[in-house]
PDB file of N, CA and C in Angstrom:
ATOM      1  N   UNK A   1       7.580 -16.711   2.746  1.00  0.00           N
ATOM      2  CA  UNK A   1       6.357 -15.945   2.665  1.00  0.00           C
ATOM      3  C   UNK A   1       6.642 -14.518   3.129  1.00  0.00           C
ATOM      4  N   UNK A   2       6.425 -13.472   2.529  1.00  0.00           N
ATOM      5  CA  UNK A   2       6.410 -12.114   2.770  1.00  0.00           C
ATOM      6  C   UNK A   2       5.594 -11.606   4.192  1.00  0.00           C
ATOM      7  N   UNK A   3       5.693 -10.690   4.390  1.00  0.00           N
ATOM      8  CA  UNK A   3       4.794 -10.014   5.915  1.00  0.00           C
ATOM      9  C   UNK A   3       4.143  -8.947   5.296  1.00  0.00           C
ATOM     10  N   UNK A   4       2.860  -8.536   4.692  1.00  0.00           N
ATOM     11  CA  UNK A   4       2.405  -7.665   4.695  1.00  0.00           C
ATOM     12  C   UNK A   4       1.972  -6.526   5.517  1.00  0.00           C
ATOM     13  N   UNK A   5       1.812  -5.494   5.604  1.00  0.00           N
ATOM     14  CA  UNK A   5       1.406  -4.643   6.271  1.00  0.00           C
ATOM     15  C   UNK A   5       0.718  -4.012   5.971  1.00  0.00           C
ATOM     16  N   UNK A   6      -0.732  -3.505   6.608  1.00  0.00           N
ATOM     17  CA  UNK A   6      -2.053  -2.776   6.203  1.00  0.00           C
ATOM     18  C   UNK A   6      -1.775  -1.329   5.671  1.00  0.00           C
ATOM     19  N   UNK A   7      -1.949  -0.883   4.826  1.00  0.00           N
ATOM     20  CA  UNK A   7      -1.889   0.397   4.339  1.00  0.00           C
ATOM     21  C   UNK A   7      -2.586   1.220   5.343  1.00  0.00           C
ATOM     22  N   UNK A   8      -3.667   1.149   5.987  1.00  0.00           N
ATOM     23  CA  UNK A   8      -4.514   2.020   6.896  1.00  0.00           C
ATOM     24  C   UNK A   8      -4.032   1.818   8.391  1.00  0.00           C
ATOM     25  N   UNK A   9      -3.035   1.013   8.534  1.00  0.00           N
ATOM     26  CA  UNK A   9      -2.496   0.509  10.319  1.00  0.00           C
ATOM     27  C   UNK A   9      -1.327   0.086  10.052  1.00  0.00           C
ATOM     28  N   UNK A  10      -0.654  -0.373  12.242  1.00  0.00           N
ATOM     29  CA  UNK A  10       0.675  -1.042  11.427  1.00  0.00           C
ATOM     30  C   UNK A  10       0.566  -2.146  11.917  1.00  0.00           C
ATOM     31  N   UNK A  11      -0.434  -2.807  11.557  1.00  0.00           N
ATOM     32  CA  UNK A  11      -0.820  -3.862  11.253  1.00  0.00           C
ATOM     33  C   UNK A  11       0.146  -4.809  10.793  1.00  0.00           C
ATOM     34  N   UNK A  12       0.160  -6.586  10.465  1.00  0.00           N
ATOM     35  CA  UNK A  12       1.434  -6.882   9.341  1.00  0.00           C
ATOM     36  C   UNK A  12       0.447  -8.460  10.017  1.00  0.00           C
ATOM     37  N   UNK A  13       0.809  -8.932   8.161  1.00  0.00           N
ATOM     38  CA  UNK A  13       0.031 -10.376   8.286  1.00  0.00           C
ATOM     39  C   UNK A  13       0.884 -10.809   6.900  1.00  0.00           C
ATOM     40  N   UNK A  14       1.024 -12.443   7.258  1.00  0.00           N
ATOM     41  CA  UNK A  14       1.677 -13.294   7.201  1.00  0.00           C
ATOM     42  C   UNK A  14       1.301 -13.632   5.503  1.00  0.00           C
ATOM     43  N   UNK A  15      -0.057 -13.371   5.151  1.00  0.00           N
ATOM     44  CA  UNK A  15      -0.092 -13.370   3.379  1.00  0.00           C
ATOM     45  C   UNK A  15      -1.371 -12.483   3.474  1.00  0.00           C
ATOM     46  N   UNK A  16      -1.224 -12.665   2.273  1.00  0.00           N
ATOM     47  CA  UNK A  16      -2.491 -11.918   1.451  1.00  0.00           C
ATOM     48  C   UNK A  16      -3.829 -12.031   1.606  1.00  0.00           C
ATOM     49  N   UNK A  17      -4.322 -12.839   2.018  1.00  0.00           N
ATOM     50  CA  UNK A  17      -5.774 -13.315   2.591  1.00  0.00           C
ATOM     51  C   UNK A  17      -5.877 -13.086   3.765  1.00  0.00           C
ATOM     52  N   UNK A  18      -5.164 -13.436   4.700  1.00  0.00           N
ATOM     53  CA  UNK A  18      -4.752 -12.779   6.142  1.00  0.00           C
ATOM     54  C   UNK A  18      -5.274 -10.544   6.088  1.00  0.00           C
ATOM     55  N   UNK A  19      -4.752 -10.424   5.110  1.00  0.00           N
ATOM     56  CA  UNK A  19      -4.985  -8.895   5.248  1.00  0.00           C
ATOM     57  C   UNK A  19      -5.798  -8.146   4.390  1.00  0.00           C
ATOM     58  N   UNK A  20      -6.373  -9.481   3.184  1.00  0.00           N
ATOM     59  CA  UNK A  20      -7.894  -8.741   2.290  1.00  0.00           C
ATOM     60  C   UNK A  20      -8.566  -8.787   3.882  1.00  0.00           C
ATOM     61  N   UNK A  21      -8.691  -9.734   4.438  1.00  0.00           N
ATOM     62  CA  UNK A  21     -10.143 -10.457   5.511  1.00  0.00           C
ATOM     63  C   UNK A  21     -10.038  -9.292   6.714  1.00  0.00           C
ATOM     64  N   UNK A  22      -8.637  -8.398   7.082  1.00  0.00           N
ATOM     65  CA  UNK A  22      -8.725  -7.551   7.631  1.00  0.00           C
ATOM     66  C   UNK A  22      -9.032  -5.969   7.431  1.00  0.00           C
ATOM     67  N   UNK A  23      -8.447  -6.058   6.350  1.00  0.00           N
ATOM     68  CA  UNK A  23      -8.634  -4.581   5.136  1.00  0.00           C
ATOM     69  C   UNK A  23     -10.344  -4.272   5.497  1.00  0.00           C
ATOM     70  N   UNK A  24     -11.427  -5.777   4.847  1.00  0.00           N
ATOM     71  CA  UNK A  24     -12.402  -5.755   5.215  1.00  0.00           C
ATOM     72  C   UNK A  24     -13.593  -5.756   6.465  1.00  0.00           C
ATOM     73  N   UNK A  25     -12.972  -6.554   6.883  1.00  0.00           N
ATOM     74  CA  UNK A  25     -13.542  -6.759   8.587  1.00  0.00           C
ATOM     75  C   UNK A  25     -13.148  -5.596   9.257  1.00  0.00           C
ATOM     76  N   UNK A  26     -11.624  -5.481   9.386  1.00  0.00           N
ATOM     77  CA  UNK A  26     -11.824  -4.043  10.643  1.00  0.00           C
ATOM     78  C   UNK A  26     -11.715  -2.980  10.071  1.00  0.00           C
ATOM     79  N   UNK A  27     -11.777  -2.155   8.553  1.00  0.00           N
ATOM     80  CA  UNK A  27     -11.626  -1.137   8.269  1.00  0.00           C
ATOM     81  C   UNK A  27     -13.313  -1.053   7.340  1.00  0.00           C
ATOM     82  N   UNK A  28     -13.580  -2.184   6.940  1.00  0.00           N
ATOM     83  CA  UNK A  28     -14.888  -2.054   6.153  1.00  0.00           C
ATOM     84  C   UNK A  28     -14.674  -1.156   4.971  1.00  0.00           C
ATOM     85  N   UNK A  29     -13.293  -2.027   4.159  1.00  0.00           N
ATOM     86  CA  UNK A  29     -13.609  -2.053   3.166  1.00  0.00           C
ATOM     87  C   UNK A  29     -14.031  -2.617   2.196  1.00  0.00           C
ATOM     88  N   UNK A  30     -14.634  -2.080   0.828  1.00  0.00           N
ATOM     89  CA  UNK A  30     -15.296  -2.912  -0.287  1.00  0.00           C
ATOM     90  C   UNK A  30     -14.077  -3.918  -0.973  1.00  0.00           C
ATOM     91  N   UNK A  31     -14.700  -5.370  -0.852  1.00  0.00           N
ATOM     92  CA  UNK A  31     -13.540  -6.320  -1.549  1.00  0.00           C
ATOM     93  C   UNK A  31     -13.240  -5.903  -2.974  1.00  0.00           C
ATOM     94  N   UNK A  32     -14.364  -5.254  -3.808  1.00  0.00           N
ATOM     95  CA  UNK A  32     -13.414  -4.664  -5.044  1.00  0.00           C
ATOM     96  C   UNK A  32     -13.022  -3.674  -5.207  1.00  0.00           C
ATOM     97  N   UNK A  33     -12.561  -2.893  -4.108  1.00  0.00           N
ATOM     98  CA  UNK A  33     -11.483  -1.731  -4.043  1.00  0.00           C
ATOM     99  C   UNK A  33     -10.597  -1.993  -2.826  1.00  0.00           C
ATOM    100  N   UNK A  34     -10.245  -3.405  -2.653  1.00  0.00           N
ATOM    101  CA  UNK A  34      -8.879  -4.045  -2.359  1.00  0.00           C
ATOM    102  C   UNK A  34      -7.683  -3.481  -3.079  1.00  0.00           C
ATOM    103  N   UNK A  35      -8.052  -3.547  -4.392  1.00  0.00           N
ATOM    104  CA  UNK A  35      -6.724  -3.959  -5.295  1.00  0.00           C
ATOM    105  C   UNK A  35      -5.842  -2.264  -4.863  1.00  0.00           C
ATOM    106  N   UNK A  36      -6.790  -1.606  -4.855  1.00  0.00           N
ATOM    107  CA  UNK A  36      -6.526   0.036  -4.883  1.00  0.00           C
ATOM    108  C   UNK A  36      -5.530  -0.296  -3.806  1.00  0.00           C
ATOM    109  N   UNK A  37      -5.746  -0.561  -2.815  1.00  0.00           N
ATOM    110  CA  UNK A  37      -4.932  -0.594  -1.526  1.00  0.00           C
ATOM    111  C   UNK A  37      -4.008  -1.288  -1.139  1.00  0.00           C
ATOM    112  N   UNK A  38      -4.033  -2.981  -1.973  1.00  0.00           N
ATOM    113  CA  UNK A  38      -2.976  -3.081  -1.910  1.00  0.00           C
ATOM    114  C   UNK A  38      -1.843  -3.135  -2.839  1.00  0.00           C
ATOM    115  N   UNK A  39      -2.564  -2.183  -3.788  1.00  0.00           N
ATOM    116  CA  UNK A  39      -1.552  -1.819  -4.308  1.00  0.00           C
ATOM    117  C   UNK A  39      -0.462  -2.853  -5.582  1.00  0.00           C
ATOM    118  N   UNK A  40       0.561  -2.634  -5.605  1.00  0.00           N
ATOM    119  CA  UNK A  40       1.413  -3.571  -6.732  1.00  0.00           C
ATOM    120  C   UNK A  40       1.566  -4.396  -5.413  1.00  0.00           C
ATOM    121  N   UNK A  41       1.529  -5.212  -4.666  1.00  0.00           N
ATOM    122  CA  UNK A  41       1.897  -6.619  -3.862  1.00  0.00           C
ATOM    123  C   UNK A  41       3.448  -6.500  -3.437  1.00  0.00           C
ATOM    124  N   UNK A  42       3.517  -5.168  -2.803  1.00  0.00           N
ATOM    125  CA  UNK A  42       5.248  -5.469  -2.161  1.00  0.00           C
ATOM    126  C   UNK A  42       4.580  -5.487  -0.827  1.00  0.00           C
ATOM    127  N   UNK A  43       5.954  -6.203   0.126  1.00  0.00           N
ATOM    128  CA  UNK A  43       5.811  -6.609   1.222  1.00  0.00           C
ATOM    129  C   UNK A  43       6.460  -5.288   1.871  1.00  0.00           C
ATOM    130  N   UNK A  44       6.172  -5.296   3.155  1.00  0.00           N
ATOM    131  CA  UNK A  44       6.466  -4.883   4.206  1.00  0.00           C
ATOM    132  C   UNK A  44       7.773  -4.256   3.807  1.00  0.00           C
ATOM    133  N   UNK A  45       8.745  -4.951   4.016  1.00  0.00           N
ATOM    134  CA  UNK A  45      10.383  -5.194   4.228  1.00  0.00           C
ATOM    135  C   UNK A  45      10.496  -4.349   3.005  1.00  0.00           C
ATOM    136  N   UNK A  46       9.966  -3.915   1.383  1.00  0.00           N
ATOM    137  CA  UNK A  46      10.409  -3.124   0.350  1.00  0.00           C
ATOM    138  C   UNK A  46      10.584  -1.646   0.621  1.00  0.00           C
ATOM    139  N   UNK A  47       9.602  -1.291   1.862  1.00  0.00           N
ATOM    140  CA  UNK A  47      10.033   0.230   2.201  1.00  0.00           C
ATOM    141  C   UNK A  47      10.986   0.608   3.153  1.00  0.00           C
ATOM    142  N   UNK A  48      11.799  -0.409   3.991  1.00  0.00           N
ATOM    143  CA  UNK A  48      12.831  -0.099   4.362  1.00  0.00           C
ATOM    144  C   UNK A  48      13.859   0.531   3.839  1.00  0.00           C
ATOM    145  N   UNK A  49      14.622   1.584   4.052  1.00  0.00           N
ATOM    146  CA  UNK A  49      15.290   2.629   3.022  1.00  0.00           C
ATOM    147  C   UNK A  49      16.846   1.483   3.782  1.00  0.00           C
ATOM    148  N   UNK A  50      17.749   1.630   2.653  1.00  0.00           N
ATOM    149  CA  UNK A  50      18.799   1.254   3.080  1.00  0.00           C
ATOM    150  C   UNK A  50      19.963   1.720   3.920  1.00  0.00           C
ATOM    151  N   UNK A  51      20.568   1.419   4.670  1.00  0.00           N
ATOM    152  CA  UNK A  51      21.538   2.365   5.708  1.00  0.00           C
ATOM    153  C   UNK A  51      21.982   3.495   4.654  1.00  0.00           C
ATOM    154  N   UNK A  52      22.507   4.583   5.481  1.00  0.00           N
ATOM    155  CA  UNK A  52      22.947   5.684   4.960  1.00  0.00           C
ATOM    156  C   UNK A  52      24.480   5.607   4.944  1.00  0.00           C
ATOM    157  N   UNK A  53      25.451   5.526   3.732  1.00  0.00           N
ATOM    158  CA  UNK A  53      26.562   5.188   3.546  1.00  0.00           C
ATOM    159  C   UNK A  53      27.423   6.226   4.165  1.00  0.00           C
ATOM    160  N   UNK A  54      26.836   7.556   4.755  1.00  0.00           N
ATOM    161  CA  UNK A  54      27.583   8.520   4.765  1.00  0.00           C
ATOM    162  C   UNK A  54      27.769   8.496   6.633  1.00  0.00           C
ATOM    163  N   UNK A  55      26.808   7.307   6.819  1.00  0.00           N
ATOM    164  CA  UNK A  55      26.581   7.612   8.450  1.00  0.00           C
ATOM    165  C   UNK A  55      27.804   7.430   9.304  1.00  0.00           C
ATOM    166  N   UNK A  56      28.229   7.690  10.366  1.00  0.00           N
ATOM    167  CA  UNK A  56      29.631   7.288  10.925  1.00  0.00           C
ATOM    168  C   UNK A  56      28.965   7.061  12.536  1.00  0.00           C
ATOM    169  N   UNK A  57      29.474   6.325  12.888  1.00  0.00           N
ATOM    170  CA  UNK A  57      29.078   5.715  14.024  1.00  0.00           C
ATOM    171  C   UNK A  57      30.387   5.864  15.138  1.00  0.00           C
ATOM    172  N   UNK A  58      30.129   7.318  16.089  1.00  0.00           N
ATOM    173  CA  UNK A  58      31.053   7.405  17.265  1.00  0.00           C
ATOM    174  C   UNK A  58      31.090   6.688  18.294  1.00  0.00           C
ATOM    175  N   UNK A  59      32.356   6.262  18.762  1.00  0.00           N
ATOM    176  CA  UNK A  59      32.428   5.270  19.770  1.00  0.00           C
ATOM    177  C   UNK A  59      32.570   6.258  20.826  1.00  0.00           C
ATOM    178  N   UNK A  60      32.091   5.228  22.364  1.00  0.00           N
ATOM    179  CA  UNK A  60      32.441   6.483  23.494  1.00  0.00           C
ATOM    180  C   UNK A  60      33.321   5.865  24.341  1.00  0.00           C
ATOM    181  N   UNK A  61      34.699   7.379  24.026  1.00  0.00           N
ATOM    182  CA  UNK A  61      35.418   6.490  24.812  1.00  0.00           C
ATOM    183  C   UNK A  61      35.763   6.280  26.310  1.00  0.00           C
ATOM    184  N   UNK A  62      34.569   6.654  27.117  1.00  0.00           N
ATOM    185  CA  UNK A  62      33.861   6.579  28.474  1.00  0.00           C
ATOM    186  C   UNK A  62      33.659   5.368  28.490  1.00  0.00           C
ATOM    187  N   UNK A  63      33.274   4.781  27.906  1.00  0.00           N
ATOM    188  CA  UNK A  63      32.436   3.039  28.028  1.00  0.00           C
ATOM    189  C   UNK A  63      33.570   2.266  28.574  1.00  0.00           C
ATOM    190  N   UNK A  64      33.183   0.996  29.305  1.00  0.00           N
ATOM    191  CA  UNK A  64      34.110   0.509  30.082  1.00  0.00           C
ATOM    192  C   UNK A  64      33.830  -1.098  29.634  1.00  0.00           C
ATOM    193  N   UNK A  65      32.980  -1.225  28.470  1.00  0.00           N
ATOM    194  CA  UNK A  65      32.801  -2.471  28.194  1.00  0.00           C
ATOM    195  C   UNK A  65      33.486  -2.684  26.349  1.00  0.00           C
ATOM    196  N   UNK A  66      34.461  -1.556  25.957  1.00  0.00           N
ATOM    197  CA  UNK A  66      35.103  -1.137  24.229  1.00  0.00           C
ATOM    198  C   UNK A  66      36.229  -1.669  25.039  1.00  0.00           C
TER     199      UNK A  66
END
């Protein structure tokens, strides 16, 4: 099951009914301008951008636990 997350908070619920019932209840919105908000149905986890290939990660060589 996906984790949604509220477009208006950072909110995150477990399906889709979980976050119409909140969309509505704590933001008071209209159930037929749901769809507007949520949008095409990606989860949470689709806007994570992927690591940056170019990133380089320095070690320190102070540390006494490398």
């Amino acid at each position: 099951m996906a984790v949604r997350q509220c477009p208006r908070c950072d909110l995150r619920f477990r399906g889709e009914a979980e976050l119409r019932s909140h969309l509505a209840d704590d933001h008071g919105l209209d159930p037929e301008a749901l769809e507007h908000h949520l949008g095409s149905g990606r989860s949470a986890s689709v806007h994570r951008r992927p690591p940056d290939p170019t990133h380089v990660v320095h070690t320190d060589p102070h540390r006494k636990d490398r």
